[in-house]
Protein backbone atom coordinates (compact mmCIF):
# COMPACT_ATOMS: atom_id res chain seq x y z
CA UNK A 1 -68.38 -10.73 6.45
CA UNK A 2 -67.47 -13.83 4.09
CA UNK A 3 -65.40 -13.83 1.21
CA UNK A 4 -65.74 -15.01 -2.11
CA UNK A 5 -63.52 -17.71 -2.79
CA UNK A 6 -62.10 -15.70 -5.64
CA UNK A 7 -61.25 -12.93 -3.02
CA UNK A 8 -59.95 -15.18 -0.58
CA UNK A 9 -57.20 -16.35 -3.02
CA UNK A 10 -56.67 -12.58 -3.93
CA UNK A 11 -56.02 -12.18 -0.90
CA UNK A 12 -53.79 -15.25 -0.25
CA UNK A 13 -51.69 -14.57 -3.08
CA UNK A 14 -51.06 -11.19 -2.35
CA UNK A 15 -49.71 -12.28 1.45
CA UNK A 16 -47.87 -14.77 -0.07
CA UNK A 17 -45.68 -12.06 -2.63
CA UNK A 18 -45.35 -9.49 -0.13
CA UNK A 19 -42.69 -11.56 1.63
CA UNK A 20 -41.07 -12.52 -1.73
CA UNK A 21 -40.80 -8.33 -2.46
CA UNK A 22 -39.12 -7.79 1.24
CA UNK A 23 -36.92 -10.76 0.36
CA UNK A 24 -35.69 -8.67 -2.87
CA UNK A 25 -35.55 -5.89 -1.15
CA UNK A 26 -33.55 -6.59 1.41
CA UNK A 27 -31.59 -8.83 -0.99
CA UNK A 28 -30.69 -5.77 -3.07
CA UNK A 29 -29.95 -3.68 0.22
CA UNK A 30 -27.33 -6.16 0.94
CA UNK A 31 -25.78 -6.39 -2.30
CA UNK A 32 -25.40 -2.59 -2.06
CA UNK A 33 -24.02 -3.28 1.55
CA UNK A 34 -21.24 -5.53 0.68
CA UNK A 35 -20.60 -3.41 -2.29
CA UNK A 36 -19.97 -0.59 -0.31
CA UNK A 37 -18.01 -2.49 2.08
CA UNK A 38 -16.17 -3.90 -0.59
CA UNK A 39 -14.93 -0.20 -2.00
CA UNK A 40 -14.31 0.48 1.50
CA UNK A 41 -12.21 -2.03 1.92
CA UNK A 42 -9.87 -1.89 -1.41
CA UNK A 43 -9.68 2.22 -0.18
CA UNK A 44 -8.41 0.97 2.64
CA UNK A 45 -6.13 -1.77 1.07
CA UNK A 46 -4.74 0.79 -1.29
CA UNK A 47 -3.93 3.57 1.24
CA UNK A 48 -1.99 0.84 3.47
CA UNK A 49 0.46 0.40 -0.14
CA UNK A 50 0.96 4.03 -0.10
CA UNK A 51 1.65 4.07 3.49
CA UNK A 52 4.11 1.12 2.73
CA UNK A 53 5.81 3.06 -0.11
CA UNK A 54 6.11 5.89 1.81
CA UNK A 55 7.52 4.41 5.24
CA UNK A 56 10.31 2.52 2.27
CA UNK A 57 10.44 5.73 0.79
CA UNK A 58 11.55 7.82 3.98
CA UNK A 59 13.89 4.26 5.53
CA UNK A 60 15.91 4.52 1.95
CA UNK A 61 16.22 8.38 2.31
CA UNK A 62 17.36 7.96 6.07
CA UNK A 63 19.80 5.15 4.95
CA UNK A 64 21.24 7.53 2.11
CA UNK A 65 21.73 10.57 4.73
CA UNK A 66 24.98 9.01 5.95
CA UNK A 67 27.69 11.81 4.75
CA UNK A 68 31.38 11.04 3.38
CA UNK A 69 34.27 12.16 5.82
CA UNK A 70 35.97 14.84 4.51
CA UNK A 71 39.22 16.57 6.05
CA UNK A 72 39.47 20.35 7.54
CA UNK A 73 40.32 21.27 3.59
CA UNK A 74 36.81 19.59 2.78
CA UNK A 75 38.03 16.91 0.63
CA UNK A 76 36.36 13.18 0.46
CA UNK A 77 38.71 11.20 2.18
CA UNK A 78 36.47 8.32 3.18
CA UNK A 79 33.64 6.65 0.96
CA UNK A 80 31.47 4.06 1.60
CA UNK A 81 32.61 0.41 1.41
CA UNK A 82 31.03 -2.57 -0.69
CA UNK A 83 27.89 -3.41 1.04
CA UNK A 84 27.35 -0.73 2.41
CA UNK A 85 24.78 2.37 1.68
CA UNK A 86 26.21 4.73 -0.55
CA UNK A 87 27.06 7.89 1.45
CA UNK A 88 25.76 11.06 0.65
CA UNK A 89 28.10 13.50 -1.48
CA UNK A 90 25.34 15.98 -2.74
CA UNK A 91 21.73 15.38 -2.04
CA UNK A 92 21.06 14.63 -5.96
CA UNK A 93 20.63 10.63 -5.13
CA UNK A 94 18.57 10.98 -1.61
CA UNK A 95 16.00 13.24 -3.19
CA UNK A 96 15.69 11.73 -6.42
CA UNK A 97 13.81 8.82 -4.03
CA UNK A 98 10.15 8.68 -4.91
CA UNK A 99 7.01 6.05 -4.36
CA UNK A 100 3.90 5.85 -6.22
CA UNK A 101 0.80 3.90 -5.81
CA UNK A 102 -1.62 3.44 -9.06
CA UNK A 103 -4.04 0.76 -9.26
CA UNK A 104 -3.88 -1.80 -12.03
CA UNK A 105 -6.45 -3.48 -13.24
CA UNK A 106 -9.70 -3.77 -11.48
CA UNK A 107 -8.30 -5.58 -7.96
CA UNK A 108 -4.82 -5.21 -8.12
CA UNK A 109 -2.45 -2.35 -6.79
CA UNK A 110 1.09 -1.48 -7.31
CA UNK A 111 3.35 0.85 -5.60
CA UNK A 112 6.69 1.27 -7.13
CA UNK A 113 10.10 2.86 -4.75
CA UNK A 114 13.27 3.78 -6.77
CA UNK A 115 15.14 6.17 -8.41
CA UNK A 116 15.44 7.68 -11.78
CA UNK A 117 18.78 8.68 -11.87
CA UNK A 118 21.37 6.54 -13.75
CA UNK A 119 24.39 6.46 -11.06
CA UNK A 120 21.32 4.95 -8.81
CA UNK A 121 20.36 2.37 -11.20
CA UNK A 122 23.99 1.43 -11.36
CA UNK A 123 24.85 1.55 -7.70
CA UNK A 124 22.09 -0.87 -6.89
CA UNK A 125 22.31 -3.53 -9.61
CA UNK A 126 26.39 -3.50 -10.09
CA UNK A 127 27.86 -6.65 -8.49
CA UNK A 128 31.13 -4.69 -8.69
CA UNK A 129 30.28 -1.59 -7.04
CA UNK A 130 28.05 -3.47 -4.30
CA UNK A 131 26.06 -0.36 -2.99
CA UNK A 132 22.89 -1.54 -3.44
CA UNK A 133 20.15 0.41 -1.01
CA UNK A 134 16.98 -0.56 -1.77
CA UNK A 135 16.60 -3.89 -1.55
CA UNK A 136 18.70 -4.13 1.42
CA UNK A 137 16.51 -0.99 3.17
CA UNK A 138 12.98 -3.18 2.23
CA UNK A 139 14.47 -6.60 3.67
CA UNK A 140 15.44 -4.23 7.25
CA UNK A 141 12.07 -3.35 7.27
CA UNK A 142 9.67 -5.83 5.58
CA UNK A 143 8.51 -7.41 8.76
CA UNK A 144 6.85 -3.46 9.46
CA UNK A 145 5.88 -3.21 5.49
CA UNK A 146 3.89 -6.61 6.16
CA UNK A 147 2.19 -5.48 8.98
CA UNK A 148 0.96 -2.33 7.71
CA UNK A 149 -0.42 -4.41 4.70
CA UNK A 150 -1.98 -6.61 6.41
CA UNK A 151 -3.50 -4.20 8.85
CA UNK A 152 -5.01 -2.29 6.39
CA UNK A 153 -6.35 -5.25 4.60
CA UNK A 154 -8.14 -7.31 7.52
CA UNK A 155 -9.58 -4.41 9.74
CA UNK A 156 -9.68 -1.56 6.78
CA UNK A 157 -7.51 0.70 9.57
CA UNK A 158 -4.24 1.36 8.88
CA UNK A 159 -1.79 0.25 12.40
CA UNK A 160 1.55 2.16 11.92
CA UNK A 161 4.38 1.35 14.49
CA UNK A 162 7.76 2.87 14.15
CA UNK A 163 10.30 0.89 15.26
CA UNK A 164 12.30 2.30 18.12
């Protein structure tokens, strides 16, 4: 059977697109790929800053837990001393702690640690009182923050160690 020349490049073309429609095809398929990969990994990347929050969260609450001496008639007869954590009188300040994670902006995330009671905001920022507690309780454990983080944003698994 012989073609028609007119067939014959019919024919020719029509090899020659199919490739070009596999190519978009396949093209689109990976766009949707590393779309999806890319939502799996900001998922990821945003539950390793609530993870971080939270482990800062609990270290802070831990490092507030410490209680004032008191005497057999149950009066405060020894308080913290400048730099160090505040001890705990009533449980107002250590569970008035909180984290939270939001997402701002299309690729950015922010998770805030801290307190909103007044006496905190004083305690940590007075240069006078010097009980500050949360920036001392993220520089004992930033090395762990960091490596949660960074866990969470290279493999898209989260790697929690507690340190002993």
């Amino acid at each position: 059977m012989t073609l028609s020349a007119s067939s014959r490049r019919n024919l020719t073309r029509a090899r020659r697109a199919q490739p070009q429609r596999l190519a978009r095809w396949k093209l689109r398929l990976d766009r949707a790929q590393s779309q999806q990969f890319a939502d799996d990994r900001d998922k990821a990347i945003v539950a390793g800053m609530r993870v971080a929050g939270q482990l800062l969260r609990d270290r802070i609450k831990i490092n507030l837990s410490i209680p004032v001496g008191r005497d057999t008639h149950h009066r405060v007869v020894e308080r913290s001393r400048p730099g160090e954590f505040p001890r705990m009188e009533t449980t107002r300040l250590r569970g008035d702690i909180f984290s939270s994670t939001s997402r701002v902006g299309q690729h950015r995330v922010r998770t805030v640690v801290g307190t909103r009671l007044e006496y905190g905001r004083e305690l940590e920022t007075s240069v006078y009182l010097n009980r500050a507690f949360l920036v001392p309780t993220y520089m004992e454990i930033r090395e762990q923050l960091h490596a949660v983080l960074l866990s969470s944003a290279t493999t898209g698994k989260l790697d929690i160690r507690y340190p002993d």
